[in-house]
Structures are given as structure tokens and as C-alpha cells.
PDB file of N, CA and C in Angstrom:
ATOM      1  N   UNK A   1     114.055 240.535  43.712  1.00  0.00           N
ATOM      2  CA  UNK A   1     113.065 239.816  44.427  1.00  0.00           C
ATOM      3  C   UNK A   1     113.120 238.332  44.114  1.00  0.00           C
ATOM      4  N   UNK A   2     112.304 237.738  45.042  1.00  0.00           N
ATOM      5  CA  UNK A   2     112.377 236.394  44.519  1.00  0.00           C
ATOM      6  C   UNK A   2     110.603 235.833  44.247  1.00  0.00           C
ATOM      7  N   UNK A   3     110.262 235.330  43.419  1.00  0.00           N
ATOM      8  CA  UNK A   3     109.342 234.286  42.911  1.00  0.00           C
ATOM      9  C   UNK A   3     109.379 233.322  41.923  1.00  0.00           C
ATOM     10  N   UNK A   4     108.456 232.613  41.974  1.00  0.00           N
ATOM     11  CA  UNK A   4     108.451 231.411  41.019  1.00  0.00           C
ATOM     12  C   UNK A   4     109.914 230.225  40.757  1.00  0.00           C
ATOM     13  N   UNK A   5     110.490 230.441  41.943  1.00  0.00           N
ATOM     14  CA  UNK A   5     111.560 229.903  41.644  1.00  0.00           C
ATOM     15  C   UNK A   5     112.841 230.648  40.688  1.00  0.00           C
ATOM     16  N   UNK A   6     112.920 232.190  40.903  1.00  0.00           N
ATOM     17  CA  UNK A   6     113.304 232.590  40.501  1.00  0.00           C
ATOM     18  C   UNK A   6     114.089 234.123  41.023  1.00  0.00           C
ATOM     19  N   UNK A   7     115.233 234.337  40.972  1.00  0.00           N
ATOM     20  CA  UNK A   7     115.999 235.551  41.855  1.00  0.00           C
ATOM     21  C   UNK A   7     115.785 236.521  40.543  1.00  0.00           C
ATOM     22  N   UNK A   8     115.245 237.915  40.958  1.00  0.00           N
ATOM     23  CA  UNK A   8     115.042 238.692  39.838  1.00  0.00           C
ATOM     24  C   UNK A   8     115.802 240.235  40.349  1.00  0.00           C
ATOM     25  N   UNK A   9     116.258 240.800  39.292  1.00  0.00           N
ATOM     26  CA  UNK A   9     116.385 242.409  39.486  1.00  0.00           C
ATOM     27  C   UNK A   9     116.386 243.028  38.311  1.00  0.00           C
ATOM     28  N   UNK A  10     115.650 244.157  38.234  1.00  0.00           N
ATOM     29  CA  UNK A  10     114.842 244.871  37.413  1.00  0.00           C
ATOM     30  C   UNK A  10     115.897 246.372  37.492  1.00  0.00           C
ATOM     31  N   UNK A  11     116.638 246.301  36.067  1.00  0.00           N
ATOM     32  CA  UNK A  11     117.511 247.695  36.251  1.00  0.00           C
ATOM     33  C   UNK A  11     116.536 249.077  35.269  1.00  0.00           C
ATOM     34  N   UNK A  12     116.760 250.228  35.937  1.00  0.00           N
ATOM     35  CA  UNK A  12     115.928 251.131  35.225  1.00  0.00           C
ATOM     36  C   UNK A  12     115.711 250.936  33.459  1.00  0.00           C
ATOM     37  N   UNK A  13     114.623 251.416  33.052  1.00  0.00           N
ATOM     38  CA  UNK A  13     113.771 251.628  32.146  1.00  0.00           C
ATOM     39  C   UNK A  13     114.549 252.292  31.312  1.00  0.00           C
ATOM     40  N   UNK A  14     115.121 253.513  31.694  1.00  0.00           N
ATOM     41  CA  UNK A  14     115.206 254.102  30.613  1.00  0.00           C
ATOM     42  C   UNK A  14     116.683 253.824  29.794  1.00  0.00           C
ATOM     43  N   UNK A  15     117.354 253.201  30.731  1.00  0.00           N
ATOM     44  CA  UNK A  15     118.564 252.884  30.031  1.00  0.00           C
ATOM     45  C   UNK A  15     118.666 251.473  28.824  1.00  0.00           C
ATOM     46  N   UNK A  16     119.973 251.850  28.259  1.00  0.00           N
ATOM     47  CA  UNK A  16     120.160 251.070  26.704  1.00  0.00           C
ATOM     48  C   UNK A  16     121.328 249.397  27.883  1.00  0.00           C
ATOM     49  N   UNK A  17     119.506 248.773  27.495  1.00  0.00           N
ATOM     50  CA  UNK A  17     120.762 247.273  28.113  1.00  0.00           C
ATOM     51  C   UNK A  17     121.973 246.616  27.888  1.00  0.00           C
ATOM     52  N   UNK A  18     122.328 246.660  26.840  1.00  0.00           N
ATOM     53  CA  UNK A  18     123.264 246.029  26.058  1.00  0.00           C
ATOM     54  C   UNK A  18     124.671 246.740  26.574  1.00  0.00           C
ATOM     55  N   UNK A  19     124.211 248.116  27.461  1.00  0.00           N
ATOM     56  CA  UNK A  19     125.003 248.311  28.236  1.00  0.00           C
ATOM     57  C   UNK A  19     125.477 248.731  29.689  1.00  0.00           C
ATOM     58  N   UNK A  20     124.947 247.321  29.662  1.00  0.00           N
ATOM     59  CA  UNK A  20     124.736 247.565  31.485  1.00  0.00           C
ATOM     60  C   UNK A  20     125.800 245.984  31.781  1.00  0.00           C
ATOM     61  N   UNK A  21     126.672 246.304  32.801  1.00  0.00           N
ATOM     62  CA  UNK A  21     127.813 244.881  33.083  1.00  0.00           C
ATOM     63  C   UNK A  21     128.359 245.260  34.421  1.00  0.00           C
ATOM     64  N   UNK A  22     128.777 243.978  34.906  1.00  0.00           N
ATOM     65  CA  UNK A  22     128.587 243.782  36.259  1.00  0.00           C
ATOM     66  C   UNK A  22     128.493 242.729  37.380  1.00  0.00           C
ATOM     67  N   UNK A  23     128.175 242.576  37.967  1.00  0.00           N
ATOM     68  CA  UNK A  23     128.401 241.598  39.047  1.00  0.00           C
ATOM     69  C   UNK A  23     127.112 241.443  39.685  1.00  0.00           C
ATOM     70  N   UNK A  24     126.462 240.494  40.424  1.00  0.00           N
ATOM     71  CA  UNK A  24     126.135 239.890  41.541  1.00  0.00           C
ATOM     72  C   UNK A  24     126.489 239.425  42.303  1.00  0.00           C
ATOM     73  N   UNK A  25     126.609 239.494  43.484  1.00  0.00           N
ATOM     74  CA  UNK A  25     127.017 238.606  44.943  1.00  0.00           C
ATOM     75  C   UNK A  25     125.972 238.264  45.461  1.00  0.00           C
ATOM     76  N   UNK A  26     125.961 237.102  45.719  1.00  0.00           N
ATOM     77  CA  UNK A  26     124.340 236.923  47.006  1.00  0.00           C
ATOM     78  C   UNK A  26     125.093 236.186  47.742  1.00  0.00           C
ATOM     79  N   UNK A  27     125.483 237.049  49.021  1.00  0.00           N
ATOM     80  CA  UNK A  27     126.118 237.081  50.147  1.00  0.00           C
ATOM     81  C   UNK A  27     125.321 235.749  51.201  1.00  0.00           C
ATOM     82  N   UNK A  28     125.502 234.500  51.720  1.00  0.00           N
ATOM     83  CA  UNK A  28     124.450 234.267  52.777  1.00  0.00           C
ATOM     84  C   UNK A  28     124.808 234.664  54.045  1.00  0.00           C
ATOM     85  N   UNK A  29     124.054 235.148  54.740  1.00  0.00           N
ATOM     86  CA  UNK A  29     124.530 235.725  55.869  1.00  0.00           C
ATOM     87  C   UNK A  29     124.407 234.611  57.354  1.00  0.00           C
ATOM     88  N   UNK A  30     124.461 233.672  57.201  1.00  0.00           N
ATOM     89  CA  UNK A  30     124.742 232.092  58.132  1.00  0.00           C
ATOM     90  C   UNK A  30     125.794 231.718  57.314  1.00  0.00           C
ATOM     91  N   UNK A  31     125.997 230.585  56.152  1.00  0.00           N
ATOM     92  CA  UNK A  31     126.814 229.851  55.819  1.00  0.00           C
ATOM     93  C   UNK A  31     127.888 230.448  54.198  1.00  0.00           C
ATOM     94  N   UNK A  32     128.921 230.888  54.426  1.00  0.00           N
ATOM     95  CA  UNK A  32     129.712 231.636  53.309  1.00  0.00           C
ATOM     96  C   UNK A  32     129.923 230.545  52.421  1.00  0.00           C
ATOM     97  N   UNK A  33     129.703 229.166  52.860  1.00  0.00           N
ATOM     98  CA  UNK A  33     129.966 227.930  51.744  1.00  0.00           C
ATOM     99  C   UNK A  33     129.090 228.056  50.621  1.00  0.00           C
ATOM    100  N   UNK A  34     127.842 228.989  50.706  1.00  0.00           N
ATOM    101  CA  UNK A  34     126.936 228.962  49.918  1.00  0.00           C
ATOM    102  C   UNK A  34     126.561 230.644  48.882  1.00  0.00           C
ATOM    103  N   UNK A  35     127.771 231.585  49.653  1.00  0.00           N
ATOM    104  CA  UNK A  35     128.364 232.375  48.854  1.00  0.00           C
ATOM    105  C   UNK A  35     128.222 232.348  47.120  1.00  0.00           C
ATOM    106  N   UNK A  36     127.803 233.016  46.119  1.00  0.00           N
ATOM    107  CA  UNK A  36     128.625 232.999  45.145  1.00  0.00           C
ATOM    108  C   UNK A  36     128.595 234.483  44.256  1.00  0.00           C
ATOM    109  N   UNK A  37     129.111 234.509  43.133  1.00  0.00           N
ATOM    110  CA  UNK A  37     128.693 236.049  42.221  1.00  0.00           C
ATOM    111  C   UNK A  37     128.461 235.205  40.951  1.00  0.00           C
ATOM    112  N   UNK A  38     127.804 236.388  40.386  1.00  0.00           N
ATOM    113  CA  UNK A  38     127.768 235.840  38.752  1.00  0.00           C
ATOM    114  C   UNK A  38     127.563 237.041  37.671  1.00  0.00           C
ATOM    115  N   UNK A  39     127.752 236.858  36.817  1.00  0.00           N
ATOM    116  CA  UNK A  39     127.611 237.949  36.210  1.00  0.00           C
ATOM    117  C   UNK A  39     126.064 238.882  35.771  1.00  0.00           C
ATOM    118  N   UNK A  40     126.137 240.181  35.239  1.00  0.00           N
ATOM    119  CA  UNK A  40     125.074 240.692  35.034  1.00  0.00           C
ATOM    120  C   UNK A  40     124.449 240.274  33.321  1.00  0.00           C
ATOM    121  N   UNK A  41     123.605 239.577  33.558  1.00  0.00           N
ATOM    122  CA  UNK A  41     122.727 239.145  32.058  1.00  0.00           C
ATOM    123  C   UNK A  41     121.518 240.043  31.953  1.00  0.00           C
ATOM    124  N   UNK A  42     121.217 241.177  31.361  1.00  0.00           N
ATOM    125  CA  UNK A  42     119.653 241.315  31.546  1.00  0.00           C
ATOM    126  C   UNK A  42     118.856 240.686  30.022  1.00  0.00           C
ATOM    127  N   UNK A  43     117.577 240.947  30.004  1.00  0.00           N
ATOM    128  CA  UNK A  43     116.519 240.621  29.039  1.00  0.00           C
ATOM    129  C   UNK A  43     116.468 241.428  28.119  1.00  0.00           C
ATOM    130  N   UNK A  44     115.917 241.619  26.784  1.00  0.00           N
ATOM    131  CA  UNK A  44     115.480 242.649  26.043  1.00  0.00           C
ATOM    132  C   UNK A  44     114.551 244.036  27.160  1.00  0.00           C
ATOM    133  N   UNK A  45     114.219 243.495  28.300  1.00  0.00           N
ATOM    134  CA  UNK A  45     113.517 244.311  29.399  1.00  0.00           C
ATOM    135  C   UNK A  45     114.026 245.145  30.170  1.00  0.00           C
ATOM    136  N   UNK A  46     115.494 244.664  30.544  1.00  0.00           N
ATOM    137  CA  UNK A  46     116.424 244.793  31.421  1.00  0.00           C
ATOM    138  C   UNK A  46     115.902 244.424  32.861  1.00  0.00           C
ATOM    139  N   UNK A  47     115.830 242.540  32.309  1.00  0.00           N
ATOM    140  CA  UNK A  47     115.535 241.960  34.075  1.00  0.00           C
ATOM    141  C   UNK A  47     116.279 240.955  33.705  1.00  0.00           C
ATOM    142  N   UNK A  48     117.264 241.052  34.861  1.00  0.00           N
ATOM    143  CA  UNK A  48     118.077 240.323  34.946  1.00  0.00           C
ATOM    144  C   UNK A  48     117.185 239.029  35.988  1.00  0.00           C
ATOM    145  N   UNK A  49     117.652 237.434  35.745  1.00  0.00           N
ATOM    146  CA  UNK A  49     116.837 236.357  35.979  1.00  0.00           C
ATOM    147  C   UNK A  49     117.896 235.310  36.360  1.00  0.00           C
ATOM    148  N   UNK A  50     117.857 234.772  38.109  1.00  0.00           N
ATOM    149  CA  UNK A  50     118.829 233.472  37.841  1.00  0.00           C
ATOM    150  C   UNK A  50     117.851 232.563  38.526  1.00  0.00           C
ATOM    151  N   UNK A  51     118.121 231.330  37.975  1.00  0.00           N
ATOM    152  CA  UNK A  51     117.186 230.142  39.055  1.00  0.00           C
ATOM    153  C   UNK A  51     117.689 229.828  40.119  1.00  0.00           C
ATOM    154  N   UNK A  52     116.859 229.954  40.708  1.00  0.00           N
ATOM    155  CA  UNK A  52     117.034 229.439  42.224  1.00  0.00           C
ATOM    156  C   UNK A  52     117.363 228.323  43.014  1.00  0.00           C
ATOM    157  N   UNK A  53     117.889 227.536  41.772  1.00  0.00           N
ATOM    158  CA  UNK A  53     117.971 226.294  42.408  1.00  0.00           C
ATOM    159  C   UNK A  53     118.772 225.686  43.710  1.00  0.00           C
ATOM    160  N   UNK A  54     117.686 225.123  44.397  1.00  0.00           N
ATOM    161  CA  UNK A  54     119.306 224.641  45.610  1.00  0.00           C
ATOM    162  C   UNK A  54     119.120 225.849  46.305  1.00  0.00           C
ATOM    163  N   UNK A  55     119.022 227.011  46.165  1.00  0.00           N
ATOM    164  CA  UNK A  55     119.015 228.129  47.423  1.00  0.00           C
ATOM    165  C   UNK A  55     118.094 228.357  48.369  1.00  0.00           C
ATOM    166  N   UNK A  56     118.620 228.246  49.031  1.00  0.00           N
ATOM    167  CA  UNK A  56     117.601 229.009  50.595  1.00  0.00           C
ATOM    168  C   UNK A  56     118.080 229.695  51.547  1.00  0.00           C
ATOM    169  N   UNK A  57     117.203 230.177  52.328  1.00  0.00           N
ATOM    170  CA  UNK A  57     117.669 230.761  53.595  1.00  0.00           C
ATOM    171  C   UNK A  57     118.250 232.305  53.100  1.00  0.00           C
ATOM    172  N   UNK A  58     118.738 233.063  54.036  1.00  0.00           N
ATOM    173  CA  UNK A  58     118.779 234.708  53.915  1.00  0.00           C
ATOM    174  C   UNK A  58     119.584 235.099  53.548  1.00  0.00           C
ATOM    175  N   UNK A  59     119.686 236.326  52.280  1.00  0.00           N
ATOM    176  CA  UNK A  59     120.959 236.651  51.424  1.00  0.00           C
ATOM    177  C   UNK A  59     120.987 237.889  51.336  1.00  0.00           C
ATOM    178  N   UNK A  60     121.976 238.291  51.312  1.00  0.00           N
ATOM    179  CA  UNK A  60     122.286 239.947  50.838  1.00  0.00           C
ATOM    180  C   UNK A  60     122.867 239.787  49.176  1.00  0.00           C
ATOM    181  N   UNK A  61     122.324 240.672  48.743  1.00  0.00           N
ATOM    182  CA  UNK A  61     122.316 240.134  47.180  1.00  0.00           C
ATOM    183  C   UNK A  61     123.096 242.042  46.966  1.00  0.00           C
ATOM    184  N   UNK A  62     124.225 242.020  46.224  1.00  0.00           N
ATOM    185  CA  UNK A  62     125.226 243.240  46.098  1.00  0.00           C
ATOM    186  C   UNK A  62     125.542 243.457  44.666  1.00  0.00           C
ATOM    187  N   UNK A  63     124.471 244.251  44.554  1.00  0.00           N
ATOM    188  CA  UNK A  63     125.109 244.258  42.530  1.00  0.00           C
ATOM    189  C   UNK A  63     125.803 245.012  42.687  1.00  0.00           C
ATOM    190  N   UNK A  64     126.682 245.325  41.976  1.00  0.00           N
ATOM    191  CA  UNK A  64     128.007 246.128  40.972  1.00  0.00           C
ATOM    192  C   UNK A  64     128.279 246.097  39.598  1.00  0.00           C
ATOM    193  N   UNK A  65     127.744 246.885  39.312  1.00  0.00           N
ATOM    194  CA  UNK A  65     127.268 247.219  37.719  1.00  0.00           C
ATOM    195  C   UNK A  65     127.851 248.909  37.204  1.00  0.00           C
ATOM    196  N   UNK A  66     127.671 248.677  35.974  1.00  0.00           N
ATOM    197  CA  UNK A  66     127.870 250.153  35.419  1.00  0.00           C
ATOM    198  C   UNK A  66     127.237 250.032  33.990  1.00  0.00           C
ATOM    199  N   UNK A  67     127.386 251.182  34.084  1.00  0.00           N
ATOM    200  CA  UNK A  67     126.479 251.664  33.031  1.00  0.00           C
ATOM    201  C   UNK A  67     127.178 253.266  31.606  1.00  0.00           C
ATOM    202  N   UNK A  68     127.504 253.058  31.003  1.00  0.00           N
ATOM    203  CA  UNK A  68     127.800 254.317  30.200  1.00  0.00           C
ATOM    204  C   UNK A  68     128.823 255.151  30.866  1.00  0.00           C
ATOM    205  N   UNK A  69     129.815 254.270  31.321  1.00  0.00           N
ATOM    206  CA  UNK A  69     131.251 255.010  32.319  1.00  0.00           C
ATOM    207  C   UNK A  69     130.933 255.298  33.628  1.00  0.00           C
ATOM    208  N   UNK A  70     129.560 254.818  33.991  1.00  0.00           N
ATOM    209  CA  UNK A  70     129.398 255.216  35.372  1.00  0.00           C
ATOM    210  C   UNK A  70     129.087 253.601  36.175  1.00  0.00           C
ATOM    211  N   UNK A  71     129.906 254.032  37.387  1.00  0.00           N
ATOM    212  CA  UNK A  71     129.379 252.634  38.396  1.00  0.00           C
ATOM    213  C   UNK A  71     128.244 253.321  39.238  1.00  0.00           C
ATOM    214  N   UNK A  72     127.639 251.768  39.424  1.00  0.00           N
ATOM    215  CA  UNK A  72     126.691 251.398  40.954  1.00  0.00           C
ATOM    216  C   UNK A  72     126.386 250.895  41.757  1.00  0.00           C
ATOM    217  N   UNK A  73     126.016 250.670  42.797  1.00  0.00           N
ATOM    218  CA  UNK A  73     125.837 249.650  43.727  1.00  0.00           C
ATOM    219  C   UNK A  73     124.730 249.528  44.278  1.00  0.00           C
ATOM    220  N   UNK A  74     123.843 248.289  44.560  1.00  0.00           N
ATOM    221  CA  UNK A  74     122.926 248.093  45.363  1.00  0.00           C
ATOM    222  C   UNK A  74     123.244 247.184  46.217  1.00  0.00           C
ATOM    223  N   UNK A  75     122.471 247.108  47.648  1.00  0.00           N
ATOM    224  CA  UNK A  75     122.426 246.407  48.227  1.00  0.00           C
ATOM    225  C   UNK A  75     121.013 245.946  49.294  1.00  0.00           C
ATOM    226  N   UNK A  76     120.521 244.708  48.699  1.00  0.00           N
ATOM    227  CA  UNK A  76     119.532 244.042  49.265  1.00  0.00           C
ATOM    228  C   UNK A  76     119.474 243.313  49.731  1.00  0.00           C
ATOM    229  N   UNK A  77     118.301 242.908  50.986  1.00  0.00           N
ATOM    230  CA  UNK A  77     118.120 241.492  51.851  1.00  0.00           C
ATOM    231  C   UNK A  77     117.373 240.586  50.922  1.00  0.00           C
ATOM    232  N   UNK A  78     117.427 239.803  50.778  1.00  0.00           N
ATOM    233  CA  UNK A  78     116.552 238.307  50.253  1.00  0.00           C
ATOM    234  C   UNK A  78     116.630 237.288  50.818  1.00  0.00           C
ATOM    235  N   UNK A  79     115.372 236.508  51.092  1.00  0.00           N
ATOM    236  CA  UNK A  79     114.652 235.628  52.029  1.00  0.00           C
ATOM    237  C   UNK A  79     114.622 234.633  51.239  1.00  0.00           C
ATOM    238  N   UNK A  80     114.914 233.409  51.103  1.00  0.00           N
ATOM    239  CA  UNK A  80     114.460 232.459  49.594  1.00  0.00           C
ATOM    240  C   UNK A  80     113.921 231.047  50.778  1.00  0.00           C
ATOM    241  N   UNK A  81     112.644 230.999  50.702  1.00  0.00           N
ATOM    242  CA  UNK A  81     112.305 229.849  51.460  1.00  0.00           C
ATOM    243  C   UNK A  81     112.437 228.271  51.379  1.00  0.00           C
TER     244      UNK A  81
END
């Protein structure tokens, strides 16, 4: 999600963070110049947090992550005004 100036995703609870790795894409779906990935950081929480700076307009945001030998994928719309 996005608030406070801030792109957030929240990976389940019950898993051990330290092993969770992976990717982000936040796809824009108008201008690919504004394309990028980055890697997966989460919190002692497991919320992963990037600033928003400079971004706007509509994104498909594509994690690729794994977890304990297993992969995953999400894929979400995000609006950043």
C-alpha cells in the first residue's frame, strides 16, 4: 500500500524474516522510464518500506520472493498521487 509518503508490503506473520529474499518491480503502466526493482528489506515486523520519493501515477508493484526453498509471487495495482 501506499501512505505517508511511503510504498509498504506486509509479508505474513508467521514466518522467520531474516528469511525472506527477493525482488520488487513497480512496473508503471504509462511511462517504462520510470520502471525500477529493488530488493526485498523487511523490518524486525516483516514490513518491507521504500520512500516514495519522486513517484507518481499508476504501478503494478510484482514481488518475487522466497522463503525457506519455496518461491512467490504477488501482484498488485498502486495509485501513488
Amino acid at each position: 500500500g501506499y501512505s505517508n509518503g511511503f510504498i509498504t508490503i506486509q509479508f505474513p506473520k508467521e514466518m522467520n524474516y531474516s528469511k525472506i529474499s527477493g525482488t520488487v518491480h513497480f512496473y508503471h503502466r504509462v511511462e517504462s522510464k520510470f520502471d525500477f526493482k529493488t530488493l526485498v528489506k523487511t523490518d524486525t515486523n516483516g514490513l518491507f518500506s521504500y520512500k516514495a520519493d519522486n513517484l507518481h501515477g499508476r504501478y503494478i508493484v510484482k514481488t518475487d520472493w522466497k522463503y525457506d526453498g519455496k518461491s512467490f509471487f504477488n501482484e498488485n495495482p498502486l495509485n501513488i498521487p
